[in-house]
Protein backbone atom coordinates (compact mmCIF):
# COMPACT_ATOMS: atom_id res chain seq x y z
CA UNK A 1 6.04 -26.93 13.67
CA UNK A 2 7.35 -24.70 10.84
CA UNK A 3 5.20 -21.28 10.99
CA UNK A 4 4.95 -18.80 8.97
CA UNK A 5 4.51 -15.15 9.70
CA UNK A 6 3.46 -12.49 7.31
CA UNK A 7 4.07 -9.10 8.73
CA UNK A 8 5.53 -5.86 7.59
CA UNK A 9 5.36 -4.76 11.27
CA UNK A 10 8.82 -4.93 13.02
CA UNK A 11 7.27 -5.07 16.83
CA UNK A 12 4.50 -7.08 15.99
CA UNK A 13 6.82 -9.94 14.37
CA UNK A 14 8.85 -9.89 17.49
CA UNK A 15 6.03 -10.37 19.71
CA UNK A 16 4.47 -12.83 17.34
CA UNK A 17 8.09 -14.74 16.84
CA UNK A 18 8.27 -14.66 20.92
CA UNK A 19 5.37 -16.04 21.49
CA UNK A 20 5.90 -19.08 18.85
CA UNK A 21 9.13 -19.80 20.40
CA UNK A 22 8.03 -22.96 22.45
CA UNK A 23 5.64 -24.83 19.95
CA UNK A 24 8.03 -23.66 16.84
CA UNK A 25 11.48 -24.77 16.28
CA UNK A 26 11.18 -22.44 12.52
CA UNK A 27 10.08 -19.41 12.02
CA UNK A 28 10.00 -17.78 8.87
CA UNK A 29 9.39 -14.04 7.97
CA UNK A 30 8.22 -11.90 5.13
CA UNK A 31 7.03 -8.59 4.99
CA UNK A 32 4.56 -8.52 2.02
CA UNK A 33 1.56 -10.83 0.55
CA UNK A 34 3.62 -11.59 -2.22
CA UNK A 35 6.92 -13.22 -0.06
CA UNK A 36 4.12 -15.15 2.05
CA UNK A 37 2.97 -16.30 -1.24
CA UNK A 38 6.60 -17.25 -2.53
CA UNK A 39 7.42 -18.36 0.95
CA UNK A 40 4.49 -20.74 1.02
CA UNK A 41 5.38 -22.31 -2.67
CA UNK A 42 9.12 -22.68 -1.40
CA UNK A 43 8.14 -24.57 1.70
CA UNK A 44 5.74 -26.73 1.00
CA UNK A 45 6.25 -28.33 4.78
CA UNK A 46 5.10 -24.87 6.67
CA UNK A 47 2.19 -26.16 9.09
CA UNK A 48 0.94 -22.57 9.74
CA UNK A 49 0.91 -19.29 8.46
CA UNK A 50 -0.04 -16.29 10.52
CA UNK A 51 -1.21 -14.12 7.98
CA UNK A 52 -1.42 -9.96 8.62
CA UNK A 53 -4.30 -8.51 6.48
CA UNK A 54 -2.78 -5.00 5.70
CA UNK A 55 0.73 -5.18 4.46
CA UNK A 56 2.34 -3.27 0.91
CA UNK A 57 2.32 -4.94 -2.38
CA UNK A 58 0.12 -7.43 -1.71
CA UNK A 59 -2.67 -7.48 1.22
CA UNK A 60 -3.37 -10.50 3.43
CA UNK A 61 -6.74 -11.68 1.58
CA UNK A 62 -5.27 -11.60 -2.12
CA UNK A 63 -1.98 -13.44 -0.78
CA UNK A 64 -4.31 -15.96 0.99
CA UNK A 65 -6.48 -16.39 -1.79
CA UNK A 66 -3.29 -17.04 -4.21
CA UNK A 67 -1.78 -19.32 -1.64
CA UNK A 68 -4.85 -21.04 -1.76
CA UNK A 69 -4.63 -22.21 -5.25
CA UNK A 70 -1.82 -24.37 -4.45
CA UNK A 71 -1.77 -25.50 -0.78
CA UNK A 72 -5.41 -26.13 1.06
CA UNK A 73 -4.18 -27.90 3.57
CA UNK A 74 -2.07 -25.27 5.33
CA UNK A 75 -3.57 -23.39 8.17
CA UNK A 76 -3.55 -19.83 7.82
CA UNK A 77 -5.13 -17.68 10.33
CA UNK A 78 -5.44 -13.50 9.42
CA UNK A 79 -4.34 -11.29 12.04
CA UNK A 80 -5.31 -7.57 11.61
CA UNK A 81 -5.77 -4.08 13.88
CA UNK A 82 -8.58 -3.58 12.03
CA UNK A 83 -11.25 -5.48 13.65
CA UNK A 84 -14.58 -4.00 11.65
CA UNK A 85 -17.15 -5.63 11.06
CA UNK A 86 -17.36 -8.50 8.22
CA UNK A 87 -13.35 -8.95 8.58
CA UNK A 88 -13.90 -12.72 10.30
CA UNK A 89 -16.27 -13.00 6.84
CA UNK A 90 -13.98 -11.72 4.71
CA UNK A 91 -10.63 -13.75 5.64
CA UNK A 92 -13.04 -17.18 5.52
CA UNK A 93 -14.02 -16.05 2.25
CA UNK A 94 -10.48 -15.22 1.29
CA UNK A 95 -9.45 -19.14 2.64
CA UNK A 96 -8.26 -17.99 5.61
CA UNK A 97 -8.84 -20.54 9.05
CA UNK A 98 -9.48 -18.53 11.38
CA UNK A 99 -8.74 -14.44 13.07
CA UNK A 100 -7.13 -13.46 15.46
CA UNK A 101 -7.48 -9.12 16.33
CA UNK A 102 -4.11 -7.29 17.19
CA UNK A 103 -2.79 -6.60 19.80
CA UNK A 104 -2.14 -9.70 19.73
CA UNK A 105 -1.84 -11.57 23.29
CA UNK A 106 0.29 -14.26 23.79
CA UNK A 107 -2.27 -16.98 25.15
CA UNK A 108 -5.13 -16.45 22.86
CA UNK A 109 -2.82 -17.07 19.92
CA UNK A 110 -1.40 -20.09 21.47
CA UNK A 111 -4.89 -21.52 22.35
CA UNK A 112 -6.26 -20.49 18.98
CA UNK A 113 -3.23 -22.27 17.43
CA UNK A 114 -4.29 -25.38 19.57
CA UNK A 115 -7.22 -25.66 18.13
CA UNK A 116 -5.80 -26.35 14.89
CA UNK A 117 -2.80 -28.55 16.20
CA UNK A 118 -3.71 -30.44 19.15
CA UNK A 119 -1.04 -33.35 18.95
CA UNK A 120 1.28 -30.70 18.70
């Protein structure tokens, strides 16, 4: 699998990268909506993106939404601290695939992840 992960968050993207480590043989990292959405259009072969909602120049929904326009097969699930209500509604809307609430913990992102890729 070649994953994506948008996050301006040093610690998180280790965690996140750690955790990917034995279903990804790429990773790739950005820090901003608008390198996931350059990221995405320069590697057309990335199976999932792992999308953080609240980053600078660009958030999480408008990088989705612009990603969107040109891949809609990719499988890009939000990840965010900020779990308030309506934010599941509002990265579905956005074209996201699914949530996921930070902390993140190891095996709920790998079973979430499963659910999208079960041959994988």
């Amino acid at each position: 699998m070649k994953i994506l992960i948008a996050e301006d968050d040093d610690g998180s993207a280790r965690i996140i990268t750690q955790a990917l480590k034995i279903i990804s043989q790429e990773v790739i990292r950005v820090t901003n909506g608008t390198e996931a959405v350059e990221a995405c259009h320069n590697n057309p072969d990335i199976d999932l993106v792992l999308m953080d909602i609240q980053m600078p120049e660009m958030d999480g929904y408008e990088a989705t939404r612009q990603i969107r326009q040109f891949n809609t097969s990719v499988i890009i699930i939000a990840q965010t601290a900020y779990a308030a209500p309506g934010n599941l509604e509002n990265t579905l809307l956005a074209g996201c695939n699914d949530y996921i609430a930070k902390p993140i913990r190891r095996d709920k992102l790998l079973e979430l992840i499963q659910k999208y890729f079960k041959n994988h």
